[in-house]
N, C-alpha and C. Protein backbone atom coordinates (compact mmCIF):
# COMPACT_ATOMS: atom_id res chain seq x y z
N UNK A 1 -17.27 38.28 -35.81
CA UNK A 1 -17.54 37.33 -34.77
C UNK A 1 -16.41 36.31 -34.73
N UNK A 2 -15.75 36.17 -33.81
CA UNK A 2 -14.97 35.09 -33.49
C UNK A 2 -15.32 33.66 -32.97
N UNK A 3 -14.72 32.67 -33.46
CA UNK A 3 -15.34 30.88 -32.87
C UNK A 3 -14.85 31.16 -31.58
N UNK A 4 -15.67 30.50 -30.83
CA UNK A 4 -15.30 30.28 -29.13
C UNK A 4 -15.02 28.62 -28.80
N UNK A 5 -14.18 28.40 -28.64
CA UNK A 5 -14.00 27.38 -28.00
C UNK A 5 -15.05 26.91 -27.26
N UNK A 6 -15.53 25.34 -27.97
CA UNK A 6 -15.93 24.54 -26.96
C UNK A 6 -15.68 23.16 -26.42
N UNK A 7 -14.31 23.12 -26.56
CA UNK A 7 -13.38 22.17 -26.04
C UNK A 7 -14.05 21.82 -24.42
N UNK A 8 -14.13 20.76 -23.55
CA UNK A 8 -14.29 20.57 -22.47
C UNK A 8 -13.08 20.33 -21.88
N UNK A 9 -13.03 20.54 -20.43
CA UNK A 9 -11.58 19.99 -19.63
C UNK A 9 -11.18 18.53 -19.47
N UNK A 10 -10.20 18.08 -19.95
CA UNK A 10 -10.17 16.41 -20.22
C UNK A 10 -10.10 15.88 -18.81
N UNK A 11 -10.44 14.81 -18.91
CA UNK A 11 -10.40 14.16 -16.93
C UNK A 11 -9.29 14.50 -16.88
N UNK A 12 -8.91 14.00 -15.20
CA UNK A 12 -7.52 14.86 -15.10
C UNK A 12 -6.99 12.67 -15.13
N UNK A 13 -5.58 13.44 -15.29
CA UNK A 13 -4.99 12.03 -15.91
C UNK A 13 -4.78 11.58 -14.55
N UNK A 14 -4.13 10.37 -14.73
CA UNK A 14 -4.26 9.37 -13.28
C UNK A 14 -2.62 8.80 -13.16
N UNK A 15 -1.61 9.67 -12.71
CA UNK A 15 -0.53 9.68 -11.76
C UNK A 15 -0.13 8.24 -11.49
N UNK A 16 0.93 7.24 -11.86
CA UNK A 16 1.04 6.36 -11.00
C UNK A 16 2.43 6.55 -9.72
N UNK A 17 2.77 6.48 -9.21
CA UNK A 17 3.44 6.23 -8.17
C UNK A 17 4.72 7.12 -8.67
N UNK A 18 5.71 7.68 -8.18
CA UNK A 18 6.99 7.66 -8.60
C UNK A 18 7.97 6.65 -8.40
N UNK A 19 7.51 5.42 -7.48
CA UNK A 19 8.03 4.05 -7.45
C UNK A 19 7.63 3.30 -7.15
N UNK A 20 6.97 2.42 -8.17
CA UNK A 20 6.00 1.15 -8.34
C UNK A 20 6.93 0.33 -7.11
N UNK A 21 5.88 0.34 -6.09
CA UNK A 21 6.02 -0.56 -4.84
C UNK A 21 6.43 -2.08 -5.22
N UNK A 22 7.24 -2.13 -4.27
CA UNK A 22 7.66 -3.66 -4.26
C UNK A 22 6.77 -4.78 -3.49
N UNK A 23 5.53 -5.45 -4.52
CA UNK A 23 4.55 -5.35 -3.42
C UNK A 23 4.48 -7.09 -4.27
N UNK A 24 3.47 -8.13 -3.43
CA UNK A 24 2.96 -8.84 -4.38
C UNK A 24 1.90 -9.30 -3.37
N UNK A 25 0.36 -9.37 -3.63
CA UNK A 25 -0.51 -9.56 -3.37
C UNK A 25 -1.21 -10.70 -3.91
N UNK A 26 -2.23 -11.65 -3.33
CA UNK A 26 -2.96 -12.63 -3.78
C UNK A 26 -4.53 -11.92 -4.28
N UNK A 27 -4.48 -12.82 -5.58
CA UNK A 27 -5.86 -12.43 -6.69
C UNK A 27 -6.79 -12.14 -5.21
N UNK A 28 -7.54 -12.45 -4.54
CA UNK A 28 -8.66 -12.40 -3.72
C UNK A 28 -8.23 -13.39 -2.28
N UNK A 29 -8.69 -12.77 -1.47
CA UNK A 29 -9.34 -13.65 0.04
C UNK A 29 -9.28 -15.48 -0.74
N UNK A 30 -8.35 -16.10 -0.45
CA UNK A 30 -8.51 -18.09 -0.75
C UNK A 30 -9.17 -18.27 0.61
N UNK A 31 -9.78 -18.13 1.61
CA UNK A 31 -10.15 -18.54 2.72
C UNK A 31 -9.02 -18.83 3.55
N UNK A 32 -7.79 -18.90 3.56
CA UNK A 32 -7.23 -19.42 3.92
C UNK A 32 -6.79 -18.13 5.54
N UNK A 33 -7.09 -17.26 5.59
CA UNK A 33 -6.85 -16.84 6.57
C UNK A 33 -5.41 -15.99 7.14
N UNK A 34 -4.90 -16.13 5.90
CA UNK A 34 -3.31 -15.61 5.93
C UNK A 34 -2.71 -14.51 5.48
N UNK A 35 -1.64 -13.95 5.09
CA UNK A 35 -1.85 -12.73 4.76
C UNK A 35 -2.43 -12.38 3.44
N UNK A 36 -2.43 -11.36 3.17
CA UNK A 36 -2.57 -11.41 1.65
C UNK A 36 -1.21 -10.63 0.65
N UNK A 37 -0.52 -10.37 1.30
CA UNK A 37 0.33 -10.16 0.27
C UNK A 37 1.97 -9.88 1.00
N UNK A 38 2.65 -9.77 0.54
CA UNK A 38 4.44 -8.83 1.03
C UNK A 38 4.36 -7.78 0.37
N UNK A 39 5.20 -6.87 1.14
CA UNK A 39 5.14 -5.29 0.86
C UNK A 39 6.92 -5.20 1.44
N UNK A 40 7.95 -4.62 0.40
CA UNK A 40 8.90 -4.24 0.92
C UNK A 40 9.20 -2.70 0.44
N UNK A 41 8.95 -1.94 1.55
CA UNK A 41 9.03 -0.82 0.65
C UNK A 41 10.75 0.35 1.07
N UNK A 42 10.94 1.07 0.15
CA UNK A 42 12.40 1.48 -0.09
C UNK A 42 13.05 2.74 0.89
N UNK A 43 12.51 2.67 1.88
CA UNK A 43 12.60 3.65 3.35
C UNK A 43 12.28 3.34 4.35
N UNK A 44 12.59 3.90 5.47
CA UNK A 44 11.23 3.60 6.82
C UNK A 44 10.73 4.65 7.01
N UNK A 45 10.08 5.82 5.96
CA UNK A 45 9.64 6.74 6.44
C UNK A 45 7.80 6.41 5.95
N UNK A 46 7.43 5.92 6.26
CA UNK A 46 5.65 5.48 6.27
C UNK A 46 4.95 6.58 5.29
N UNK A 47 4.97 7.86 5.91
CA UNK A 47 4.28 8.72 5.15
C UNK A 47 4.92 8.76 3.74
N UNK A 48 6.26 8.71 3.68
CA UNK A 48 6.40 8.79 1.97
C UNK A 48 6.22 7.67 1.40
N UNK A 49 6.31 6.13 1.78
CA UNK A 49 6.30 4.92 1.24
C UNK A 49 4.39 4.96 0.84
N UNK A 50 3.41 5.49 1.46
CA UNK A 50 2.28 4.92 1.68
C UNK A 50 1.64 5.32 0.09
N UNK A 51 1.98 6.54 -0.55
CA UNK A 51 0.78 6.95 -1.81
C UNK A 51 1.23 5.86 -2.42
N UNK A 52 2.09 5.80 -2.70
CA UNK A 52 2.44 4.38 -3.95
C UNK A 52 1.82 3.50 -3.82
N UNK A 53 1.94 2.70 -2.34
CA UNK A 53 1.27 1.41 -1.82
C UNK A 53 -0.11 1.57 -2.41
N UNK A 54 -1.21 2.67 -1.23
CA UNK A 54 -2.44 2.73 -1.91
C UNK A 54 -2.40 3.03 -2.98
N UNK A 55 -1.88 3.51 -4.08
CA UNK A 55 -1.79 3.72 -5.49
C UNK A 55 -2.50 2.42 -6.11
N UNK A 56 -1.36 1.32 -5.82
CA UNK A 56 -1.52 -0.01 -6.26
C UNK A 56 -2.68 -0.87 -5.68
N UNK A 57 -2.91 -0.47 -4.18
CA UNK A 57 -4.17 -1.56 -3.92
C UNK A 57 -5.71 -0.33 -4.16
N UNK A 58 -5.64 0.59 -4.15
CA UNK A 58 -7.00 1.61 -4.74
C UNK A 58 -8.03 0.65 -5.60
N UNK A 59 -7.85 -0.06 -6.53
CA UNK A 59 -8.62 -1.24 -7.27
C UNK A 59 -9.41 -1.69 -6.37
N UNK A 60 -8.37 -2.52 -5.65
CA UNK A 60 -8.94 -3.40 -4.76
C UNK A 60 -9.74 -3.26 -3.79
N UNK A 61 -9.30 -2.48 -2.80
CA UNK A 61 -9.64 -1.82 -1.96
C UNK A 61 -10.88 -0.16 -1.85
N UNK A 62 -10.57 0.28 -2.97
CA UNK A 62 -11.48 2.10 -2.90
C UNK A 62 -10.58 2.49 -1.70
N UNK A 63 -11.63 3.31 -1.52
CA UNK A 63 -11.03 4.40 -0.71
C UNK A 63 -10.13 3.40 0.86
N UNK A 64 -9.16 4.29 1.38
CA UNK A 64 -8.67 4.09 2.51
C UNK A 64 -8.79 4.60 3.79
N UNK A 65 -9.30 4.19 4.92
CA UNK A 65 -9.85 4.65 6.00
C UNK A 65 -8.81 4.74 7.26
N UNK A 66 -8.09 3.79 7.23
CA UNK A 66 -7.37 3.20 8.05
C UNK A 66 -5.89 2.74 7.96
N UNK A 67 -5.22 2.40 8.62
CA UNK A 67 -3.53 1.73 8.23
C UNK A 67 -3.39 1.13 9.71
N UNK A 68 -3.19 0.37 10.15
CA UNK A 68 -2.41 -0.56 11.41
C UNK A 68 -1.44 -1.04 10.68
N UNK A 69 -0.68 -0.66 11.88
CA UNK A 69 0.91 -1.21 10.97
C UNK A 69 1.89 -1.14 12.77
N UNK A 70 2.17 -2.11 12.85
CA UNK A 70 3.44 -2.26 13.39
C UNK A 70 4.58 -1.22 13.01
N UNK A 71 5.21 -0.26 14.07
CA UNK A 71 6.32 -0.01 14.33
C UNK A 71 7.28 -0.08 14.00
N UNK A 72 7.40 -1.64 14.49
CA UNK A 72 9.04 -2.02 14.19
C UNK A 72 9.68 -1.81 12.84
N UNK A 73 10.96 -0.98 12.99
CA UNK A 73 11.71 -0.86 11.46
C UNK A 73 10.79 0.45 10.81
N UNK A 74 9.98 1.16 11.48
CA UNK A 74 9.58 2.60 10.91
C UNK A 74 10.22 3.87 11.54
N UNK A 75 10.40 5.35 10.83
CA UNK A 75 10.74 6.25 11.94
C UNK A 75 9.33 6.27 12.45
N UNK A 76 9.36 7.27 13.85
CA UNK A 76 7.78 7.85 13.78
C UNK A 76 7.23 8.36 12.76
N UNK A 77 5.88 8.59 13.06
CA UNK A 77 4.88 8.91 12.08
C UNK A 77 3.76 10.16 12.44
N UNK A 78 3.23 10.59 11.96
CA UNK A 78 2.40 11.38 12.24
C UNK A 78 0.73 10.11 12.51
N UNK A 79 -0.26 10.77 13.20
CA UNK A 79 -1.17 9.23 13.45
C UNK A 79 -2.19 9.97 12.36
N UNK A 80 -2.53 10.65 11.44
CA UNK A 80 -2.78 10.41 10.16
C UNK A 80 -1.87 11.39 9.09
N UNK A 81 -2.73 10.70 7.53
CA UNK A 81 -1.83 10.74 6.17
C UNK A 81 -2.78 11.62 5.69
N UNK A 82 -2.43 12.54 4.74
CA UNK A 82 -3.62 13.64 4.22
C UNK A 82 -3.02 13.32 2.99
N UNK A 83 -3.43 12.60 2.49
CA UNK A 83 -3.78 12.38 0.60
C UNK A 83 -5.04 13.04 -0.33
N UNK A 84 -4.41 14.65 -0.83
CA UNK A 84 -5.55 15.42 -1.52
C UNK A 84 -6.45 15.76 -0.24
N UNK A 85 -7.86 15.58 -0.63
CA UNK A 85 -8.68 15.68 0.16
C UNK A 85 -8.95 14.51 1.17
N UNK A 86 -8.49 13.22 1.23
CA UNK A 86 -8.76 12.65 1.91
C UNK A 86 -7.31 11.89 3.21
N UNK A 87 -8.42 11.59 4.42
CA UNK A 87 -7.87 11.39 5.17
C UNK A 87 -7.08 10.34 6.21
N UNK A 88 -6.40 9.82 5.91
CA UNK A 88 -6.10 8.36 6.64
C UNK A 88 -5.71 8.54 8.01
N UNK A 89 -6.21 7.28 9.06
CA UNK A 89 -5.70 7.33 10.13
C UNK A 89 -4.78 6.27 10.12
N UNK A 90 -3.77 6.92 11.11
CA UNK A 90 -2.04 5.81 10.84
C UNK A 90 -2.66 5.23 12.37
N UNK A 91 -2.37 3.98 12.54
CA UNK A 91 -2.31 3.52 14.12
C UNK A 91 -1.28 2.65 14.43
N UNK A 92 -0.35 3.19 14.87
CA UNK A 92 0.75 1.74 15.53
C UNK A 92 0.53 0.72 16.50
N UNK A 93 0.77 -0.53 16.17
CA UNK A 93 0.39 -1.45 16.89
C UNK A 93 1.08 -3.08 16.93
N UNK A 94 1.90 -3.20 18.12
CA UNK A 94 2.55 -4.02 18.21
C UNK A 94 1.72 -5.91 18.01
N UNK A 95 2.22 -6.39 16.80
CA UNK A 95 1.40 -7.26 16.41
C UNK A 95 2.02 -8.34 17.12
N UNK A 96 1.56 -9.78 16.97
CA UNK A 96 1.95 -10.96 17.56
C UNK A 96 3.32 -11.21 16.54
N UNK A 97 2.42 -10.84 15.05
CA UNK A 97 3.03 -11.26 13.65
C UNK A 97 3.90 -9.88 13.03
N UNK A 98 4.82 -10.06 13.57
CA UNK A 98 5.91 -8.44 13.93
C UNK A 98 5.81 -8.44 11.86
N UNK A 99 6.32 -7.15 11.94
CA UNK A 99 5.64 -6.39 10.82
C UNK A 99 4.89 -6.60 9.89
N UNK A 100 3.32 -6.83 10.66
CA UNK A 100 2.36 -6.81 9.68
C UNK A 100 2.00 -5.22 9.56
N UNK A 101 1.07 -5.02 8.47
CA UNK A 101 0.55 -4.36 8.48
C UNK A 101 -1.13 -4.18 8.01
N UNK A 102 -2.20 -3.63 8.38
CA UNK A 102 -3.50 -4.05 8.41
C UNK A 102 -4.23 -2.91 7.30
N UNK A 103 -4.51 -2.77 6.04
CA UNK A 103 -5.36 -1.48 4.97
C UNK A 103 -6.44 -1.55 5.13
N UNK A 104 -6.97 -1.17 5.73
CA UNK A 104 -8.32 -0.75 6.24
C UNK A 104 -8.91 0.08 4.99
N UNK A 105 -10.32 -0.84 4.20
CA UNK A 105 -10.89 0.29 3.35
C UNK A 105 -12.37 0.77 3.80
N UNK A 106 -12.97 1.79 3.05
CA UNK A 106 -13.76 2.53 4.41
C UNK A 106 -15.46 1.51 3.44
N UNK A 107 -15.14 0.18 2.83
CA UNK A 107 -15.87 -0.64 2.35
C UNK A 107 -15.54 -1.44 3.66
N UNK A 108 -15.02 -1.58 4.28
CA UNK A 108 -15.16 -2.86 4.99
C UNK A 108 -13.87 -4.05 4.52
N UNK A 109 -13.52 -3.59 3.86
CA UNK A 109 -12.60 -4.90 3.28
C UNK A 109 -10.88 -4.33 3.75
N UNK A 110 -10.40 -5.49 3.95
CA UNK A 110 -8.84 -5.59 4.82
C UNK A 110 -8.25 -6.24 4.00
N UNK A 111 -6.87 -5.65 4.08
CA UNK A 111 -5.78 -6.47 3.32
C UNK A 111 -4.77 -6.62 4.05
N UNK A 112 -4.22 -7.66 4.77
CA UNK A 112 -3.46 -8.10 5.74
C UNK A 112 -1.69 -7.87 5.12
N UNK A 113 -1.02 -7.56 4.96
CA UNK A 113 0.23 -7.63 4.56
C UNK A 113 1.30 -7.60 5.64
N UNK A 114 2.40 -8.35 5.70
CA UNK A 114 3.38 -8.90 5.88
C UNK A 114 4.59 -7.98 4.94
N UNK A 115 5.30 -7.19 6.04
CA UNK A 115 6.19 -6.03 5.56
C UNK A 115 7.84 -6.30 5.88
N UNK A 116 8.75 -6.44 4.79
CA UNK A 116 9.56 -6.66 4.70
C UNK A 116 10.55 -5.19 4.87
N UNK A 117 11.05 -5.63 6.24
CA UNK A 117 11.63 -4.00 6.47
C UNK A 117 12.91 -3.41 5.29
N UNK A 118 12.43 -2.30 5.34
CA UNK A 118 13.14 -1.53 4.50
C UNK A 118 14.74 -2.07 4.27
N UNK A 119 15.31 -1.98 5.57
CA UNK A 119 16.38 -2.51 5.37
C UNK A 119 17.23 -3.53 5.53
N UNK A 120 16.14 -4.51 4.79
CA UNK A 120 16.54 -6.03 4.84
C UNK A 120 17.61 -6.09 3.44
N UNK A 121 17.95 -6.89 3.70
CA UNK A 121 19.07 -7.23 2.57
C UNK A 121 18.73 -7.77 1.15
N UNK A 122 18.94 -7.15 -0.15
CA UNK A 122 18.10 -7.30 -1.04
C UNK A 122 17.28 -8.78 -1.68
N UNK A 123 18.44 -9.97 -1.35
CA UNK A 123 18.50 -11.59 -1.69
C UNK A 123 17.69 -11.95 -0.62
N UNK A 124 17.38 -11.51 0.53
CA UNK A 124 16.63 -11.85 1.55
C UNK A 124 15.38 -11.49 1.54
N UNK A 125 15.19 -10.60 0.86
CA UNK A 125 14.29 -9.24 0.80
C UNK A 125 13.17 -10.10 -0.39
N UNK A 126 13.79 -10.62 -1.35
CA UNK A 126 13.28 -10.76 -2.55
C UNK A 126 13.08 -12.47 -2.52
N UNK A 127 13.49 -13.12 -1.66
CA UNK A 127 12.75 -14.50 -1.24
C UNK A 127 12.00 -14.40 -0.36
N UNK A 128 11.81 -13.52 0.38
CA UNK A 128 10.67 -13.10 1.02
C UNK A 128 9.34 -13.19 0.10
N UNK A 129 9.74 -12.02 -0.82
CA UNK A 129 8.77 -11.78 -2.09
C UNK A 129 8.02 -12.63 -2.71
N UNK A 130 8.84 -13.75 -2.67
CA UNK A 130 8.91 -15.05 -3.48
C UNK A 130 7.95 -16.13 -2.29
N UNK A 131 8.45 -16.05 -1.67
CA UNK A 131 8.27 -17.14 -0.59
C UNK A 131 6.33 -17.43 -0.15
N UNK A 132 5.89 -16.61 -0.45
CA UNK A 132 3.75 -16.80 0.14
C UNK A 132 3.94 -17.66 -1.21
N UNK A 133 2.71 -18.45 -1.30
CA UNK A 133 2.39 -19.53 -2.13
C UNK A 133 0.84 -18.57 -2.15
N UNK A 134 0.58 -18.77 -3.69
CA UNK A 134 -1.01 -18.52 -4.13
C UNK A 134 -0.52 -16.66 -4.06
N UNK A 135 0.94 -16.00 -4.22
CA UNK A 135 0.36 -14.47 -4.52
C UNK A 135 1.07 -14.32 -6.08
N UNK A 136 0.64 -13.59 -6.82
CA UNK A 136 0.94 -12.89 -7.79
C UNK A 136 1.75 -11.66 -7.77
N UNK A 137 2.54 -11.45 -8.77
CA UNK A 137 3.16 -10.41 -8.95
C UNK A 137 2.38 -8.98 -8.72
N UNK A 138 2.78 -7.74 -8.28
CA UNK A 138 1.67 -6.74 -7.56
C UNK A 138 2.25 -6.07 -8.25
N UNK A 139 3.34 -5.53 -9.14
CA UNK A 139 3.83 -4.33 -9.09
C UNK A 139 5.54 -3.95 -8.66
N UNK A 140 6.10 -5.73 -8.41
CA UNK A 140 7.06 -5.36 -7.78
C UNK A 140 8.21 -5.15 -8.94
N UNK A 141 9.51 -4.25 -8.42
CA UNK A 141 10.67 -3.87 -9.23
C UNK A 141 11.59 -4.14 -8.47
C-alpha cells in the first residue's frame, strides 16, 4: 500500500502589480468634497495602466463596476476592461475638472482622483503628487 497524499491546494497567492502605481490617496472621505487622491500613471494606454491602479485601491473599494475618466491625454480605449472573470465598464467623459477620473465600486462607494497625465514632466509630475493636503502616500515610486 502506498501513502496518498493529502496535501490541500494552497490559496492561490495574491500578485501585486508589475508597477506599483504612482498613486497617493487620502485615509477616508474628510467631508471635504474634493478629490481623493493623484494618480500619475506611466503610459496613456488606460487598459494597461488600470490592473495596478485597482490592485492598490481593491481594499478600499472591493470589487470595480465602473471607471469615468476623462479622455484627455489617453489613447482610445475599448468601453470595457475584462479583469479574470470580471467586468469593468470604461466611460469617457469630458469633465469640468479636466483629468479627473471617477472608480466606481459595485458597493456604492467612489473615489474621485485627479490624473496627472502620463506625460507630464517628472518635477511637475511629482509636486503634483505632493501638492493635495490631508493625502498619504498610496504606493507611489
Amino acid at each position: 500500500m502506498t501513502p496518498h497524499s493529502t496535501s490541500s491546494h494552497p490559496a492561490p497567492a495574491r500578485h501585486p502589480p508589475l508597477c506599483t502605481p504612482r498613486l497617493r490617496v487620502r485615509p477616508r472621505r474628510d467631508g471635504t468634497g474634493r478629490v481623493d487622491g493623484v494618480w500619475w500613471p506611466r503610459t496613456q494606454d488606460l487598459a494597461a495602466e488600470l490592473p495596478g491602479l485597482l490592485t492598490v485601491l481593491r481594499p478600499r473599494l472591493g470589487p470595480v463596476r465602473q471607471i469615468v475618466y476623462d479622455p484627455t491625454g489617453w489613447l482610445p480605449s475599448s468601453r470595457h476592461l475584462q479583469l479574470g472573470s470580471h467586468r469593468i465598464r470604461l466611460d469617457p467623459y469630458r469633465f469640468e475638472l479636466f483629468n479627473r477620473m471617477d472608480v466606481c465600486s459595485a458597493h456604492g462607494i467612489v473615489v474621485m482622483l485627479r490624473v496627472v497625465l502620463s506625460t507630464t514632466d517628472d518635477t511637475v509630475a511629482n509636486a503634483a503628487l505632493a501638492a493635495v493636503p490631508g493625502v498619504r502616500e498610496g504606493g507611489r515610486s
